[in-house]
C-alpha atoms as a PDB file:
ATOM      1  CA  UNK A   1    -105.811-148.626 -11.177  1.00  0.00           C
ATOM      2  CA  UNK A   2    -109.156-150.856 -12.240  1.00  0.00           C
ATOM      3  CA  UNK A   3    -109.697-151.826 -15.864  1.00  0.00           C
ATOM      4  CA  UNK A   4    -113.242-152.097 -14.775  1.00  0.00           C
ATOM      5  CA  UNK A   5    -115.463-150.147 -17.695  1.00  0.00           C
ATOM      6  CA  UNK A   6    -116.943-146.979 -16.157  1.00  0.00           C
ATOM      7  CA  UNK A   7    -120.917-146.990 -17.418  1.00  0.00           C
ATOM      8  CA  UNK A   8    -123.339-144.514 -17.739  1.00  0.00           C
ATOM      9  CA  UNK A   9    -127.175-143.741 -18.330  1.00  0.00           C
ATOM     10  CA  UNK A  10    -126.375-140.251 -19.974  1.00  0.00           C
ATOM     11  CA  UNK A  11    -125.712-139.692 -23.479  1.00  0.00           C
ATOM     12  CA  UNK A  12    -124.888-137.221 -26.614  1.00  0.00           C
ATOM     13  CA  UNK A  13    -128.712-136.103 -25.916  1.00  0.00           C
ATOM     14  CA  UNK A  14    -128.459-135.379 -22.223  1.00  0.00           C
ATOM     15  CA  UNK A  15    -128.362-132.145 -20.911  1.00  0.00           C
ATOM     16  CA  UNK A  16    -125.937-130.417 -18.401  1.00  0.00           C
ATOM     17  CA  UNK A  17    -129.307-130.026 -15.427  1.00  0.00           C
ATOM     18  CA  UNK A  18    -129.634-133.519 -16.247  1.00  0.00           C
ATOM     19  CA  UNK A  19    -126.236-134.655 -15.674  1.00  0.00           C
ATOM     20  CA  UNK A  20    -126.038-132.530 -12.513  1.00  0.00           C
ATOM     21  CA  UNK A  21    -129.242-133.052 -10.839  1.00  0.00           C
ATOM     22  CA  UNK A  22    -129.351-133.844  -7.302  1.00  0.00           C
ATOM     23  CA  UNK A  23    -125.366-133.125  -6.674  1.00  0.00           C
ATOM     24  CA  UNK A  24    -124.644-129.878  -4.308  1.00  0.00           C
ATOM     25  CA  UNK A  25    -121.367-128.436  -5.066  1.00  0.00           C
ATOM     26  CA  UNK A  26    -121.854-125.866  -2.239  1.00  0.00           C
ATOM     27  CA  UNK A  27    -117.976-124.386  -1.242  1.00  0.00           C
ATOM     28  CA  UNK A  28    -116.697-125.731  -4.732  1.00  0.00           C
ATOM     29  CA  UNK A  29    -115.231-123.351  -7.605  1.00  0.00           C
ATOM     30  CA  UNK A  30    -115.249-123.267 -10.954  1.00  0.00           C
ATOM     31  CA  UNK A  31    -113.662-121.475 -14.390  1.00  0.00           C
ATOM     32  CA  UNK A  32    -116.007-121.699 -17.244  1.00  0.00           C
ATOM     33  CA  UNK A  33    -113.799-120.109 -20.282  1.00  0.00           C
ATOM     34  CA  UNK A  34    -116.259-119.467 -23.323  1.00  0.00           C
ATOM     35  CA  UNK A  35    -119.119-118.974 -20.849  1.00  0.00           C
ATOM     36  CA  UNK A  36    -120.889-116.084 -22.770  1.00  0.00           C
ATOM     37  CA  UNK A  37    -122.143-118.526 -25.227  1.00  0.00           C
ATOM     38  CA  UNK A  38    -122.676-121.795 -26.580  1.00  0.00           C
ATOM     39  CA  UNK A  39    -122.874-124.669 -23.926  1.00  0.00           C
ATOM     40  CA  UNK A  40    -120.589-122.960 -22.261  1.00  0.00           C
ATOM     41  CA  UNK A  41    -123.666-120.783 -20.517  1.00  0.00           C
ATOM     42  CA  UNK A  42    -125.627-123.871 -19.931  1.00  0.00           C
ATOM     43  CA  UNK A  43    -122.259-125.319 -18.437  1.00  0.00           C
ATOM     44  CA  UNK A  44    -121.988-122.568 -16.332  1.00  0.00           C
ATOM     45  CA  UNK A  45    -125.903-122.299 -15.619  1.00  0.00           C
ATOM     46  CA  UNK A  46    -125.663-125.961 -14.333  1.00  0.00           C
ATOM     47  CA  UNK A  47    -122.735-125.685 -12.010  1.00  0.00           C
ATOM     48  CA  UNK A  48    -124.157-122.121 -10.770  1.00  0.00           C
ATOM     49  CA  UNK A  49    -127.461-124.309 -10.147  1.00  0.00           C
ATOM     50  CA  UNK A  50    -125.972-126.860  -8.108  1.00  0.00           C
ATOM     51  CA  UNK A  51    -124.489-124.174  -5.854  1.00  0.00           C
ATOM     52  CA  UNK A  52    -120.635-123.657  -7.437  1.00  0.00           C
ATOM     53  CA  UNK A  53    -119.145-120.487  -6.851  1.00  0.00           C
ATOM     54  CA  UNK A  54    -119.233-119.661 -11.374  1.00  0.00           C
ATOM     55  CA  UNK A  55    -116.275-117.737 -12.636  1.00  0.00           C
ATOM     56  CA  UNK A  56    -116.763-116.784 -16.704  1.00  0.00           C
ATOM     57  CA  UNK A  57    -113.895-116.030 -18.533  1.00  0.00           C
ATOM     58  CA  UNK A  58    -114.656-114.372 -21.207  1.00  0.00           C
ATOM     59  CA  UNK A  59    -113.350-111.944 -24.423  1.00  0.00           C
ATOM     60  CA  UNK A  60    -116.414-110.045 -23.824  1.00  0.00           C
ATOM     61  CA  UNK A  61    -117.109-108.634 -20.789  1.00  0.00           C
ATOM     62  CA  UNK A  62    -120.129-106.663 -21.951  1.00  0.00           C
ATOM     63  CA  UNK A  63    -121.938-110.367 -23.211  1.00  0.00           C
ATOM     64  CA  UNK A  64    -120.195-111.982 -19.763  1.00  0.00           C
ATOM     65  CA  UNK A  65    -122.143-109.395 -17.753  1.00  0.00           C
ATOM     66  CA  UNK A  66    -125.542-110.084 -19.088  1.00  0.00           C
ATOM     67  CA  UNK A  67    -124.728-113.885 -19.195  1.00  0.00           C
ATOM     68  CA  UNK A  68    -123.614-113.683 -15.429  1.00  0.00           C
ATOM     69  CA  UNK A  69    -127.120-111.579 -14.701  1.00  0.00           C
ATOM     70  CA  UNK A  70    -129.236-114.089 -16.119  1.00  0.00           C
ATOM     71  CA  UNK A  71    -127.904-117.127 -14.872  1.00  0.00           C
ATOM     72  CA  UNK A  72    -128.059-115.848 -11.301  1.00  0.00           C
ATOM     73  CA  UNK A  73    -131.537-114.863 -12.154  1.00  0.00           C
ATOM     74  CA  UNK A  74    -132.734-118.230 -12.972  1.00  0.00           C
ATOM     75  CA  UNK A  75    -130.643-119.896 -10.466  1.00  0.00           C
ATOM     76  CA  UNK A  76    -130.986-117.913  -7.142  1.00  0.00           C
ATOM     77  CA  UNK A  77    -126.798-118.076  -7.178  1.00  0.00           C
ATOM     78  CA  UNK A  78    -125.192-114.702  -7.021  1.00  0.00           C
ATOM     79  CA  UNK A  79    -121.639-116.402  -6.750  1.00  0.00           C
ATOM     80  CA  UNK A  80    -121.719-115.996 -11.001  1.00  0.00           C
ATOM     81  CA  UNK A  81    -118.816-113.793 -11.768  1.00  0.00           C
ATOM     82  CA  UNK A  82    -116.983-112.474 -14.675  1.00  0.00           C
ATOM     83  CA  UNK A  83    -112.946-112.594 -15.493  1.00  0.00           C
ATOM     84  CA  UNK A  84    -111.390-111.097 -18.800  1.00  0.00           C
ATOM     85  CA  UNK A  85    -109.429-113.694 -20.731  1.00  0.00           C
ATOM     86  CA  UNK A  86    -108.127-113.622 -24.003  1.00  0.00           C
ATOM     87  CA  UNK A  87    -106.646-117.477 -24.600  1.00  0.00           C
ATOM     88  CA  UNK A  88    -104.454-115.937 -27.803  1.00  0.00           C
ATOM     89  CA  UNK A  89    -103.079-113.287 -25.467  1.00  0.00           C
ATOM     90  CA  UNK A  90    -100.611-114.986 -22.935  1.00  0.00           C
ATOM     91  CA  UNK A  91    -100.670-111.726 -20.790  1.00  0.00           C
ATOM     92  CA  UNK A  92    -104.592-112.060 -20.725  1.00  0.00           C
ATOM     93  CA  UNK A  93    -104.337-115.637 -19.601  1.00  0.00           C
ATOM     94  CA  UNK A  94    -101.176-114.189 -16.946  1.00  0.00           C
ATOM     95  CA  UNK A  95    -103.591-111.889 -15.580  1.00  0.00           C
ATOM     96  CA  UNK A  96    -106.606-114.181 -14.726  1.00  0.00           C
ATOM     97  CA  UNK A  97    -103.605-116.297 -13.333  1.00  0.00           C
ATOM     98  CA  UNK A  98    -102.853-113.322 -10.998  1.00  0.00           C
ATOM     99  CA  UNK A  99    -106.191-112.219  -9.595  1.00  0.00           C
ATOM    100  CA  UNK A 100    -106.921-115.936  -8.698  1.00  0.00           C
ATOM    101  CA  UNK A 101    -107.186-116.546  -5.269  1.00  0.00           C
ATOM    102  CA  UNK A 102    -107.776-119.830  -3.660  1.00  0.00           C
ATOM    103  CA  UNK A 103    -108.675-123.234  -4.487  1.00  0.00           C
ATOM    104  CA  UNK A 104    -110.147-124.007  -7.646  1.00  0.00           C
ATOM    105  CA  UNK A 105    -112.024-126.800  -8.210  1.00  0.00           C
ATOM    106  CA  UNK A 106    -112.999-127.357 -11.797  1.00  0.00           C
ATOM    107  CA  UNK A 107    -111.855-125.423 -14.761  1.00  0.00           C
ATOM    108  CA  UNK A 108    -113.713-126.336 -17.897  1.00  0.00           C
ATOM    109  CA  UNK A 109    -112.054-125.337 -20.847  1.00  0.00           C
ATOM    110  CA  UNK A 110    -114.558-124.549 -23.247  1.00  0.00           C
ATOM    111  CA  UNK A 111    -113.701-121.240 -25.110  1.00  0.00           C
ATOM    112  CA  UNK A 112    -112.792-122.008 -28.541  1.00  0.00           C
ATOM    113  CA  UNK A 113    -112.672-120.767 -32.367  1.00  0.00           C
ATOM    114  CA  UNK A 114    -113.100-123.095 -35.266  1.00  0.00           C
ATOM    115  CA  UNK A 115    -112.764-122.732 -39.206  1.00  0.00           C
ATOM    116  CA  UNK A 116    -111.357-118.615 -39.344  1.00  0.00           C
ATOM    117  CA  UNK A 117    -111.925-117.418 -42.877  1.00  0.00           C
ATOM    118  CA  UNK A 118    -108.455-116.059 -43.506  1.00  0.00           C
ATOM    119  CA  UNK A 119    -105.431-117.044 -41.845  1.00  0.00           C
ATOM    120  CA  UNK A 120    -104.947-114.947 -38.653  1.00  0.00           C
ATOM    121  CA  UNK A 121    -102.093-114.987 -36.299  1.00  0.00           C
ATOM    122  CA  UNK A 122    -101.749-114.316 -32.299  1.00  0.00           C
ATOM    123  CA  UNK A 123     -98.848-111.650 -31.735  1.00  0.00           C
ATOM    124  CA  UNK A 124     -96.409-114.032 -30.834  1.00  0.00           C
ATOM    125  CA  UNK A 125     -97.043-115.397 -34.702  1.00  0.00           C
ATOM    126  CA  UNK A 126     -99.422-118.803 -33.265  1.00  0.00           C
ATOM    127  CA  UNK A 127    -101.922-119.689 -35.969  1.00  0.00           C
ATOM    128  CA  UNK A 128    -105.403-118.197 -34.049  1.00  0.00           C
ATOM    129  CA  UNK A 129    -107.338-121.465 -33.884  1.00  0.00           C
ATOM    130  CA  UNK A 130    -104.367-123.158 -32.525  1.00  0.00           C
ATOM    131  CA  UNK A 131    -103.399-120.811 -29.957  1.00  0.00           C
ATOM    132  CA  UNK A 132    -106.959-120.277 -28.559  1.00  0.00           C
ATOM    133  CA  UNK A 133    -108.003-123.817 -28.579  1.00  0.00           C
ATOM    134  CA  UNK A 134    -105.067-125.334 -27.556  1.00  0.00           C
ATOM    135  CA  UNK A 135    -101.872-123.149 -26.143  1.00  0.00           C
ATOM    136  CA  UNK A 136    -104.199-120.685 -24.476  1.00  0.00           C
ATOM    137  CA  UNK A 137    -105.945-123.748 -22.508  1.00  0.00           C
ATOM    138  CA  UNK A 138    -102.746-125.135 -21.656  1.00  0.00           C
ATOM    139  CA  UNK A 139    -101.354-122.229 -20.647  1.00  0.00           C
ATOM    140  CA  UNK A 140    -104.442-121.111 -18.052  1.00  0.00           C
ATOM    141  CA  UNK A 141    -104.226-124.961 -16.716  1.00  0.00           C
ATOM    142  CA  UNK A 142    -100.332-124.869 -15.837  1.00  0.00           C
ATOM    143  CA  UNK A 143    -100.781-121.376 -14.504  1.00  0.00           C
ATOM    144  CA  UNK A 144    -103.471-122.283 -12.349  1.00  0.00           C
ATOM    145  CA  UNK A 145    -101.982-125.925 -11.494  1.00  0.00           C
ATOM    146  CA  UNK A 146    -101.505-124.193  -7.266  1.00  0.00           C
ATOM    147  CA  UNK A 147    -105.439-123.383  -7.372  1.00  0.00           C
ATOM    148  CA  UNK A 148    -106.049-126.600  -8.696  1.00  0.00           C
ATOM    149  CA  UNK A 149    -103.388-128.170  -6.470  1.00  0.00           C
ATOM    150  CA  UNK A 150    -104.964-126.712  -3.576  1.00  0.00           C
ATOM    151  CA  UNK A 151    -109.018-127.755  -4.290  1.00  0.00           C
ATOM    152  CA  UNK A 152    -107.917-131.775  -3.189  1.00  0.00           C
ATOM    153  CA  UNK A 153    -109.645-133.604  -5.757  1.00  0.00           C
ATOM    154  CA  UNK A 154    -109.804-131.005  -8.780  1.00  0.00           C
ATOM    155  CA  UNK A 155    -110.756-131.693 -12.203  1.00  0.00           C
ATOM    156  CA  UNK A 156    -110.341-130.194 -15.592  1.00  0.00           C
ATOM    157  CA  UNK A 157    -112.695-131.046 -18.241  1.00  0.00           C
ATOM    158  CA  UNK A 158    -111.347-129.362 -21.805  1.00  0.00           C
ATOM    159  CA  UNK A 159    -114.286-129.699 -24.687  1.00  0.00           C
ATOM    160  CA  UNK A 160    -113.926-129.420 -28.770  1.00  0.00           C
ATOM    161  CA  UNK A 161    -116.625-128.834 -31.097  1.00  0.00           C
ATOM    162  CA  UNK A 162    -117.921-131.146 -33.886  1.00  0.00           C
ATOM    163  CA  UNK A 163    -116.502-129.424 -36.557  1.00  0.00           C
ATOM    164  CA  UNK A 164    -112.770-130.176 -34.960  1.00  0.00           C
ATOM    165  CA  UNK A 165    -113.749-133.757 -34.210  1.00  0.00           C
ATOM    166  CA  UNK A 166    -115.167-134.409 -37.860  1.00  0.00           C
ATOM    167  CA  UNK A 167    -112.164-132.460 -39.832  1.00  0.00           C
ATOM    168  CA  UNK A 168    -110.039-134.711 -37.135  1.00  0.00           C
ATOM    169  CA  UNK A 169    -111.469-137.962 -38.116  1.00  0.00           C
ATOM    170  CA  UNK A 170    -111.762-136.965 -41.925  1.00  0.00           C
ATOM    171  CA  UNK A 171    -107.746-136.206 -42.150  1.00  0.00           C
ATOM    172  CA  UNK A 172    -106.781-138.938 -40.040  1.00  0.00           C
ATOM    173  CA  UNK A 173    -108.545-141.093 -42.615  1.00  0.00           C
ATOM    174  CA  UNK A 174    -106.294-140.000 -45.530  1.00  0.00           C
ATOM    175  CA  UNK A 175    -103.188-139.724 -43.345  1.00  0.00           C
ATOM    176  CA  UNK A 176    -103.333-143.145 -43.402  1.00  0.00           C
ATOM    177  CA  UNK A 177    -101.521-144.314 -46.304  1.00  0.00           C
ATOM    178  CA  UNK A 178    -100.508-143.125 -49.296  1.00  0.00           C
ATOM    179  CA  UNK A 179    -102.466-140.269 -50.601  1.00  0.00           C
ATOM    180  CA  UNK A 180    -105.608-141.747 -52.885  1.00  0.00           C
ATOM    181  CA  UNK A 181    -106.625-139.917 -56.026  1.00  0.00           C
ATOM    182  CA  UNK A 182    -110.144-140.965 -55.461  1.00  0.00           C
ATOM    183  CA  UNK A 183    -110.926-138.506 -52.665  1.00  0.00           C
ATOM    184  CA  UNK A 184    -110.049-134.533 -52.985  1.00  0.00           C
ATOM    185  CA  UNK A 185    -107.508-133.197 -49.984  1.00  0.00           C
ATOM    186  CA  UNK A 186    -108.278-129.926 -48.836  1.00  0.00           C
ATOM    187  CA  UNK A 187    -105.569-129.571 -46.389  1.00  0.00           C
ATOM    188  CA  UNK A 188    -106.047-127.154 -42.818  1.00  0.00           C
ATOM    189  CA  UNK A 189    -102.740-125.249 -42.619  1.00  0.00           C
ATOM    190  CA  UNK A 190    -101.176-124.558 -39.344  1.00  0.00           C
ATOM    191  CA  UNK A 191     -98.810-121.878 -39.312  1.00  0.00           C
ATOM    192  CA  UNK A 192     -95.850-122.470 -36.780  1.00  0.00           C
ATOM    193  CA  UNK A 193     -93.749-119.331 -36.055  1.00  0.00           C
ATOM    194  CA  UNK A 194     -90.051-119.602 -37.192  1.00  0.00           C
ATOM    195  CA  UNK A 195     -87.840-121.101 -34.660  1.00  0.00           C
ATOM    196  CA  UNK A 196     -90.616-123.477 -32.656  1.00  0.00           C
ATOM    197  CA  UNK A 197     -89.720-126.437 -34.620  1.00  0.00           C
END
């Protein structure tokens, strides 16, 4: 393995066409979870333009549908489909598992919720935020580890919004020490279901 620094032109302000221009990814796969909205569609609209076979997973088929439409509308690629997933529903994510067939080349793991009003729990009692953003990924990557297995050379690319990566560096900040009483705490509580620990 090379310590050798891997460099790049792109940056926070490039765009996913940008990034992708001029590769063909003809015969390759992909999952985009979250594709109905947010950068997952221009994720997905990217990939779909550089010739991927697009798979959305997606809550909302309805809003996957019309996402799916469009992007082979502006693209020319009619390989954009649409899979049900639920990551806070491990039978959701079992199912997807189940109906894949094949290799699988890249499954970005995009889906996500951030800052739920009230507390909510999954079924199995899994604070919602945690479960979606981080079980429910997990979960669809070990279940699809033989698709992924099978692709050669696949990768997984798992994104978090701003708003995790800010409250992340704020309380790492005052986990850091000894609680100050020059800064208010407002703690984010994650609810563990009895007998996990």
């Amino acid at each position: 393995m090379s310590n050798q620094r891997i460099t790049t032109h792109f940056g926070a302000e490039s765009t996913a066409a940008e990034v992708i221009a001029g590769i063909d990814l003809t015969g390759r796969r992909a999952i985009v979870t979250g594709g109905a909205s947010g950068i997952g569609v221009e994720t997905a609209r990217a990939l779909a333009a550089a010739n991927a076979e697009v798979t959305l997973a997606v809550r909302n088929l309805e809003a996957g549908e019309r996402v799916a439409d469009e992007i082979a509308a502006t693209t020319g690629n009619r390989q954009v489909l649409v899979a049900p997933l639920d990551l806070a529903d491990p039978a959701s994510i079992g199912a997807l598992v189940a109906r894949w067939s094949g290799p699988l080349h890249l499954l970005v793991n995009n889906a996500g919720v951030m800052r739920l009003p009230a507390l909510q729990l999954t079924p199995d009692g899994w604070e919602m935020q945690f479960a979606t953003n981080h079980l429910g990924h997990f979960a669809l990557a070990v279940g699809l580890h033989d698709a992924l297995a099978a692709a050669g050379n696949a990768r997984i690319v798992s994104l978090r919004g701003g708003g995790d990566a800010s409250l992340g560096r704020r309380r790492h900040h005052r986990q850091c020490g000894p609680p100050r009483r020059d800064r208010s705490h407002q703690p984010v509580p994650l609810h563990v279901p009895r007998g996990s620990r």
